[in-house]
PDB file of N, CA and C in Angstrom:
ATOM      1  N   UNK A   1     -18.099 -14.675  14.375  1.00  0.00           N
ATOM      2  CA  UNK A   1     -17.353 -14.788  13.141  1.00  0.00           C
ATOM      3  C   UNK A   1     -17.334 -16.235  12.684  1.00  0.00           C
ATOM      4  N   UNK A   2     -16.778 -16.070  11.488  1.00  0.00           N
ATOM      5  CA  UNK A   2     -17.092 -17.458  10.927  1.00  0.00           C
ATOM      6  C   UNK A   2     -15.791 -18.181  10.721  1.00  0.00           C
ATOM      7  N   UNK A   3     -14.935 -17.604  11.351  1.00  0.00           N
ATOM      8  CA  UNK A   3     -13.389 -18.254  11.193  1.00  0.00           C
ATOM      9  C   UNK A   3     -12.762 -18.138  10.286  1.00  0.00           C
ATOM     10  N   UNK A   4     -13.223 -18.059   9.026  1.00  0.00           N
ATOM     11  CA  UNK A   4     -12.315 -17.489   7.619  1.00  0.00           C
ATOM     12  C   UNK A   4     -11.858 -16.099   7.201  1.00  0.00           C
ATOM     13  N   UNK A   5     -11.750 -15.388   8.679  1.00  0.00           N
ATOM     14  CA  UNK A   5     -11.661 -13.928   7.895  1.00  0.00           C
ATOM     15  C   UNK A   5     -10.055 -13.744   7.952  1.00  0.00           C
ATOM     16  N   UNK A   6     -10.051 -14.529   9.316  1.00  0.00           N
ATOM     17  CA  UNK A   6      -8.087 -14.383   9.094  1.00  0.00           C
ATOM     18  C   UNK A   6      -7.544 -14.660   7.589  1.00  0.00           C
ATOM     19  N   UNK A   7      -8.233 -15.513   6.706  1.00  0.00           N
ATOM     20  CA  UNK A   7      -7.528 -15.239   5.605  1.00  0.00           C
ATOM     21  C   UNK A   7      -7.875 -14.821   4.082  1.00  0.00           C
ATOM     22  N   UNK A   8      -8.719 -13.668   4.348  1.00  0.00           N
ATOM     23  CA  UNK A   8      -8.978 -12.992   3.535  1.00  0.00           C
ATOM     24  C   UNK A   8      -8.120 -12.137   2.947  1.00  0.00           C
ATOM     25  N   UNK A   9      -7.570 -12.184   1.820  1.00  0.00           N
ATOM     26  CA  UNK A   9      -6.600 -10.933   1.426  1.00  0.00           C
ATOM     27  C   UNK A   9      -7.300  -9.493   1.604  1.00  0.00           C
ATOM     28  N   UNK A  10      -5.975  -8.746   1.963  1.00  0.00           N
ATOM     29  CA  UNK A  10      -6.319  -7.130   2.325  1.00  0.00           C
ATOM     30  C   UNK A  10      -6.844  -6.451   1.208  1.00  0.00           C
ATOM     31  N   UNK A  11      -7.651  -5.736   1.176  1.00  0.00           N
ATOM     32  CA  UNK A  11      -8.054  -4.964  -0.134  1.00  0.00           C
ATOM     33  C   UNK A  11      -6.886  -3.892   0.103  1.00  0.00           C
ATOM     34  N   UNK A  12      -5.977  -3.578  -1.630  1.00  0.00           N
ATOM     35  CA  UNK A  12      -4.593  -3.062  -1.492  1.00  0.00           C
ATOM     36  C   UNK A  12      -5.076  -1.224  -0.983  1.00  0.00           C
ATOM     37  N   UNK A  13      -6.862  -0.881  -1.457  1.00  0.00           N
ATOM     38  CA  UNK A  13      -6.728   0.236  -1.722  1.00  0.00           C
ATOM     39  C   UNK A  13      -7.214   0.506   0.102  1.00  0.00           C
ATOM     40  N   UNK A  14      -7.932   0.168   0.593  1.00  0.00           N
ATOM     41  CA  UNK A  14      -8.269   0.007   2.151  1.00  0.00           C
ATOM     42  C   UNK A  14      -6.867  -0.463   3.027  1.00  0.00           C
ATOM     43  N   UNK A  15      -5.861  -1.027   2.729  1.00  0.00           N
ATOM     44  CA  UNK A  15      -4.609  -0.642   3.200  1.00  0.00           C
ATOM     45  C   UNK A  15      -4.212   0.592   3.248  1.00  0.00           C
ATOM     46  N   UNK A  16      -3.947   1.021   2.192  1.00  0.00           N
ATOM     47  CA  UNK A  16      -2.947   1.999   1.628  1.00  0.00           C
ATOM     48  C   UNK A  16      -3.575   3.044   2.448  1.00  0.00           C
ATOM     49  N   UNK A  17      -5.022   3.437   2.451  1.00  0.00           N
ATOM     50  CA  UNK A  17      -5.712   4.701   2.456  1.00  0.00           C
ATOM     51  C   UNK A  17      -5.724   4.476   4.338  1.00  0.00           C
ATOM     52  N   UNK A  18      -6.077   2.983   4.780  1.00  0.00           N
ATOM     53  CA  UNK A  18      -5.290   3.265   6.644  1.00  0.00           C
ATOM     54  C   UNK A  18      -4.175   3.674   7.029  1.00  0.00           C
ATOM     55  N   UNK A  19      -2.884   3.383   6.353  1.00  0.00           N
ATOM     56  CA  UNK A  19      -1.824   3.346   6.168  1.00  0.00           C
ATOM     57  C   UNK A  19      -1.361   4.993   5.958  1.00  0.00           C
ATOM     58  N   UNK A  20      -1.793   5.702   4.465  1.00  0.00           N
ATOM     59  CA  UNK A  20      -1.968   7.051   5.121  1.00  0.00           C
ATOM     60  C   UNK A  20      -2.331   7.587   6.484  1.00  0.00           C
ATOM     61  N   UNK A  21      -3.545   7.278   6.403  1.00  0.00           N
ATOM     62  CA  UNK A  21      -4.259   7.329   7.443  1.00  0.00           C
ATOM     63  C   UNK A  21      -3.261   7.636   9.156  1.00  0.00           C
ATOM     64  N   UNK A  22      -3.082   6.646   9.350  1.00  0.00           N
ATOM     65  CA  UNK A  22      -1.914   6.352  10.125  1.00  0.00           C
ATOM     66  C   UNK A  22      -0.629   7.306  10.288  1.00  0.00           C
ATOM     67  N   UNK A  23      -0.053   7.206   9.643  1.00  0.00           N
ATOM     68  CA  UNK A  23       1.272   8.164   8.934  1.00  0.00           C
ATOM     69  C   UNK A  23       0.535   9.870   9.284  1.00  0.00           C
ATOM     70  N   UNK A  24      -0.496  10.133   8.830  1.00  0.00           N
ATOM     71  CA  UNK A  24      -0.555  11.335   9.437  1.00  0.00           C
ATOM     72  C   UNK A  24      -0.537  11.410  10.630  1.00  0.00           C
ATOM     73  N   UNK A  25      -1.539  10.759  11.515  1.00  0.00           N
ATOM     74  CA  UNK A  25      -1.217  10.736  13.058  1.00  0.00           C
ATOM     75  C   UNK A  25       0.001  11.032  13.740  1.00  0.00           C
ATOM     76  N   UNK A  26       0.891   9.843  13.208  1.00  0.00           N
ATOM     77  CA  UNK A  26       1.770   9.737  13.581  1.00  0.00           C
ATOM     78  C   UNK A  26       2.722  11.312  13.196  1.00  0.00           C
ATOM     79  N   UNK A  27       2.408  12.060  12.649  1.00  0.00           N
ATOM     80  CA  UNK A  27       3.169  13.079  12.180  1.00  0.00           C
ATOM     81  C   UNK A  27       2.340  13.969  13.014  1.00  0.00           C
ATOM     82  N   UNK A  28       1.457  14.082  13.407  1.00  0.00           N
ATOM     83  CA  UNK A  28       0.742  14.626  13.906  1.00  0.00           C
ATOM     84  C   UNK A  28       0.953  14.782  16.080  1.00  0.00           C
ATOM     85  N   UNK A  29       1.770  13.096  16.136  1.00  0.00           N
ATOM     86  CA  UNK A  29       2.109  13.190  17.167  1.00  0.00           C
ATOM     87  C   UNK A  29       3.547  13.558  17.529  1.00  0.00           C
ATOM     88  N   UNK A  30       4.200  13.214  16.512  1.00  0.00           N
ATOM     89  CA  UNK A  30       5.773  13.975  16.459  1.00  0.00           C
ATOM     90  C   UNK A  30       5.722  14.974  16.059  1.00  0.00           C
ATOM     91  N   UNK A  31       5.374  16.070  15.891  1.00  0.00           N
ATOM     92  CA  UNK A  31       5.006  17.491  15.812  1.00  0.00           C
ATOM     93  C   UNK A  31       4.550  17.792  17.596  1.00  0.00           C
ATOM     94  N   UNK A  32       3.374  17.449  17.765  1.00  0.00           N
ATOM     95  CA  UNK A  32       3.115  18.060  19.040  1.00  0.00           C
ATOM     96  C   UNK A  32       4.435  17.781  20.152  1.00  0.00           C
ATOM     97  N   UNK A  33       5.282  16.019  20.036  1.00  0.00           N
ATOM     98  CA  UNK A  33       5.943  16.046  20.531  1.00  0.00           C
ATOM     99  C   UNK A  33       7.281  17.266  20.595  1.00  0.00           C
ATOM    100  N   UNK A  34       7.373  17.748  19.552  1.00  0.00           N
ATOM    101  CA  UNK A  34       8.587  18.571  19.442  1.00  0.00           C
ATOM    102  C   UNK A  34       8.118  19.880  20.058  1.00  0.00           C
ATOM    103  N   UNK A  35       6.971  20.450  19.820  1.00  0.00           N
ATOM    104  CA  UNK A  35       6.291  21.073  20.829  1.00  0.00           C
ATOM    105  C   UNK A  35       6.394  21.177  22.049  1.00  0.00           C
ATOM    106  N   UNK A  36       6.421  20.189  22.772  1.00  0.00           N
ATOM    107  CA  UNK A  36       6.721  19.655  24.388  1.00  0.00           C
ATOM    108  C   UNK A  36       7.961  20.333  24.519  1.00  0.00           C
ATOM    109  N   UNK A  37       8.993  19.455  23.453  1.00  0.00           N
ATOM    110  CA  UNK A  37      10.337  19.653  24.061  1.00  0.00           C
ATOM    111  C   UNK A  37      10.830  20.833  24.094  1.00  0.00           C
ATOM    112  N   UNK A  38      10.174  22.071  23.297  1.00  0.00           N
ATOM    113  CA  UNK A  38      10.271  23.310  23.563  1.00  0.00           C
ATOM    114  C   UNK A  38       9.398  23.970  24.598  1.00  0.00           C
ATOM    115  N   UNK A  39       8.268  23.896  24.772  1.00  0.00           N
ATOM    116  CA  UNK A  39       7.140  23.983  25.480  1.00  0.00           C
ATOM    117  C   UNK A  39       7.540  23.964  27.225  1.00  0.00           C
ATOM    118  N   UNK A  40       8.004  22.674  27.388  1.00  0.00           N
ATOM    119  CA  UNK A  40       8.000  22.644  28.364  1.00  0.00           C
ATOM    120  C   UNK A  40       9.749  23.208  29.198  1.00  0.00           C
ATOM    121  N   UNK A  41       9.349  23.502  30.275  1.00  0.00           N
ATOM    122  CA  UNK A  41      10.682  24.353  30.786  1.00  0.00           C
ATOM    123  C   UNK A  41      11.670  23.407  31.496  1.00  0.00           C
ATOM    124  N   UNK A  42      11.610  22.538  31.643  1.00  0.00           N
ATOM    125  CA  UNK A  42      12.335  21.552  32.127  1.00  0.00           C
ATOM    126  C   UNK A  42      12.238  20.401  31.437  1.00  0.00           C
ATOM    127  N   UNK A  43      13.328  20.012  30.426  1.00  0.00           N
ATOM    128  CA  UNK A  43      12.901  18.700  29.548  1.00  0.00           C
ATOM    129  C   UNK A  43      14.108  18.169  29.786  1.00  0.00           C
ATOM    130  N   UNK A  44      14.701  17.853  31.013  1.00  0.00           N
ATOM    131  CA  UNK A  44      15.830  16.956  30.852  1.00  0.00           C
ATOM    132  C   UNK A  44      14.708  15.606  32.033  1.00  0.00           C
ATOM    133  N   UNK A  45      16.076  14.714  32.625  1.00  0.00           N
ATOM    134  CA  UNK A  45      15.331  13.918  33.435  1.00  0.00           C
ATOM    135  C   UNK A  45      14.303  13.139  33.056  1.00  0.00           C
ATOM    136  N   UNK A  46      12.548  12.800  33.177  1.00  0.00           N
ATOM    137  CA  UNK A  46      11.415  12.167  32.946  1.00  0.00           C
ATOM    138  C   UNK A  46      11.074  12.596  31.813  1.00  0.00           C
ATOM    139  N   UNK A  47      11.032  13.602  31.869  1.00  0.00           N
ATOM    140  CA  UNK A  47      10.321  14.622  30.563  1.00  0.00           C
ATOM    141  C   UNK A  47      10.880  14.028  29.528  1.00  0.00           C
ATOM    142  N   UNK A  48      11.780  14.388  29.337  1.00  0.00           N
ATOM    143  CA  UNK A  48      12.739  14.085  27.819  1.00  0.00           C
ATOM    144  C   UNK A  48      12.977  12.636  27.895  1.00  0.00           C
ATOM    145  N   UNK A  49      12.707  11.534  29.017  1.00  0.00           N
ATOM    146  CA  UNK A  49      13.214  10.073  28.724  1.00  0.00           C
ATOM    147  C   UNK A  49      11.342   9.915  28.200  1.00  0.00           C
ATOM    148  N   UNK A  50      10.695  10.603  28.575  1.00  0.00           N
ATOM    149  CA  UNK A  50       8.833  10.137  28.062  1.00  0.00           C
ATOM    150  C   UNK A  50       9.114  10.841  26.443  1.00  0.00           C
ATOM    151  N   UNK A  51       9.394  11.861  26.236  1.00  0.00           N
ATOM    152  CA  UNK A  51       8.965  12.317  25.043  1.00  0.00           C
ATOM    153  C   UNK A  51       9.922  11.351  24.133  1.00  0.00           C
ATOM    154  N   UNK A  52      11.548  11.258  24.387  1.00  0.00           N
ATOM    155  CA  UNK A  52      12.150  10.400  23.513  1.00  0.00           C
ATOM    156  C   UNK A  52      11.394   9.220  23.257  1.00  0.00           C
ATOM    157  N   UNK A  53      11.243   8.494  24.423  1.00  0.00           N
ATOM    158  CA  UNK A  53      10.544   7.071  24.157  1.00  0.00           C
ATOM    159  C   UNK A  53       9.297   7.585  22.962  1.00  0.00           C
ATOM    160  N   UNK A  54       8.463   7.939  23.286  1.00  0.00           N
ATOM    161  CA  UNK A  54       7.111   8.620  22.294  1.00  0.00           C
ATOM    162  C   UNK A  54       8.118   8.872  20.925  1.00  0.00           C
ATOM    163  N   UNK A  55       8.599   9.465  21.226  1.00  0.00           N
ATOM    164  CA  UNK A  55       9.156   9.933  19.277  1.00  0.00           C
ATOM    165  C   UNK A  55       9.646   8.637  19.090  1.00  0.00           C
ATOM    166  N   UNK A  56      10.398   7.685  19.709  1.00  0.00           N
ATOM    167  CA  UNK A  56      11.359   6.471  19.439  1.00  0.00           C
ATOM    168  C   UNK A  56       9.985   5.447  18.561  1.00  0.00           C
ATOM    169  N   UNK A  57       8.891   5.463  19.182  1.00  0.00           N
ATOM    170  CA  UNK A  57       8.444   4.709  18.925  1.00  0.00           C
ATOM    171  C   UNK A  57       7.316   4.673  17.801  1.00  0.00           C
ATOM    172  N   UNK A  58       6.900   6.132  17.593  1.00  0.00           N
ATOM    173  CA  UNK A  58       6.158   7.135  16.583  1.00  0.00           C
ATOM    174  C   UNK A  58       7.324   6.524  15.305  1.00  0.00           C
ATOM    175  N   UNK A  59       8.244   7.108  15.666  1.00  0.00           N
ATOM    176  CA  UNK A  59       9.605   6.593  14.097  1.00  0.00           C
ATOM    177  C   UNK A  59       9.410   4.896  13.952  1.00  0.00           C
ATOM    178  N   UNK A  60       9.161   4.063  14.895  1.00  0.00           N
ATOM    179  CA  UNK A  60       9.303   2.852  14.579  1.00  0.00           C
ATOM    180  C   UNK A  60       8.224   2.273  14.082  1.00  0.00           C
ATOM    181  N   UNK A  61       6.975   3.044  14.143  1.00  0.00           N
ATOM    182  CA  UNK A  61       5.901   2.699  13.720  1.00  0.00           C
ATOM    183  C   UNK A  61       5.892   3.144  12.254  1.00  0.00           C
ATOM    184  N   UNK A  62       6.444   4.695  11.859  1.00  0.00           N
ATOM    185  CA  UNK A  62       6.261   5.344  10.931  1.00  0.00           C
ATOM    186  C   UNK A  62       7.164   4.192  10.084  1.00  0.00           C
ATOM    187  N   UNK A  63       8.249   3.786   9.947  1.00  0.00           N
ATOM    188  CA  UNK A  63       9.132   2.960   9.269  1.00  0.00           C
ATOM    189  C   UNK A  63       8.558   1.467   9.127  1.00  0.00           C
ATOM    190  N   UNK A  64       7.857   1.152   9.878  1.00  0.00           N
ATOM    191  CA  UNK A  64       7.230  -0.776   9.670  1.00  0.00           C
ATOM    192  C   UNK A  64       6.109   0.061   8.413  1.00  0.00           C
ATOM    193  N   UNK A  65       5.470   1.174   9.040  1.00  0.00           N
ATOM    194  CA  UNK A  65       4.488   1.211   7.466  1.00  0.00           C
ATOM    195  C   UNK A  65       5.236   1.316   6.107  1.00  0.00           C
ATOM    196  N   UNK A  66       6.490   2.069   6.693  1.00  0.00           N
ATOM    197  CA  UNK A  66       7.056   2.058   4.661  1.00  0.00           C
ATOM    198  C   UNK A  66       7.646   1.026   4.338  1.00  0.00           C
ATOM    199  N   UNK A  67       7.789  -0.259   5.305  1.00  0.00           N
ATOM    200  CA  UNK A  67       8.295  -1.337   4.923  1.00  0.00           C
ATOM    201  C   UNK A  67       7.646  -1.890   4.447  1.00  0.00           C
ATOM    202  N   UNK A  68       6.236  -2.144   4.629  1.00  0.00           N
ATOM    203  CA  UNK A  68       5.244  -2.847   3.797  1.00  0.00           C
ATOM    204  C   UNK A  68       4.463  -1.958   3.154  1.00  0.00           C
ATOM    205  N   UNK A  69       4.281  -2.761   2.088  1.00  0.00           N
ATOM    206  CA  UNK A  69       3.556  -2.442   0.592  1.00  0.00           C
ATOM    207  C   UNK A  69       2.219  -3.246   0.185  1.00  0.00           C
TER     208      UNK A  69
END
């Protein structure tokens, strides 16, 4: 690389369309997660401290994207 790419402005429409991009996944993984928590027959204990963490952090991701524009 040639060192100037760090400051290249983002093209707004190649954001936006990762950014979707993204956001579905992420819906895609909180869905299957809720899945689990029915799915599986024992969700207290590990189970449910792994899947919370996973959704905790699916939401925190999903929310930094609608913070930026």
């Amino acid at each position: 690389m040639d060192g100037g790419d760090e400051n290249k402005p983002v093209n707004k429409e190649v954001f936006l369309l990762l950014k979707h991009d993204i956001k579905n996944q992420l819906s895609n993984i909180q869905l299957s997660l809720e899945g689990l928590r029915y799915e599986l027959p024992d969700t207290d204990g590990d189970h449910a401290l792994y899947i919370d963490s996973l959704s905790k952090s699916a939401r925190k991701i999903d929310e930094l994207l609608d913070s930026i524009d």
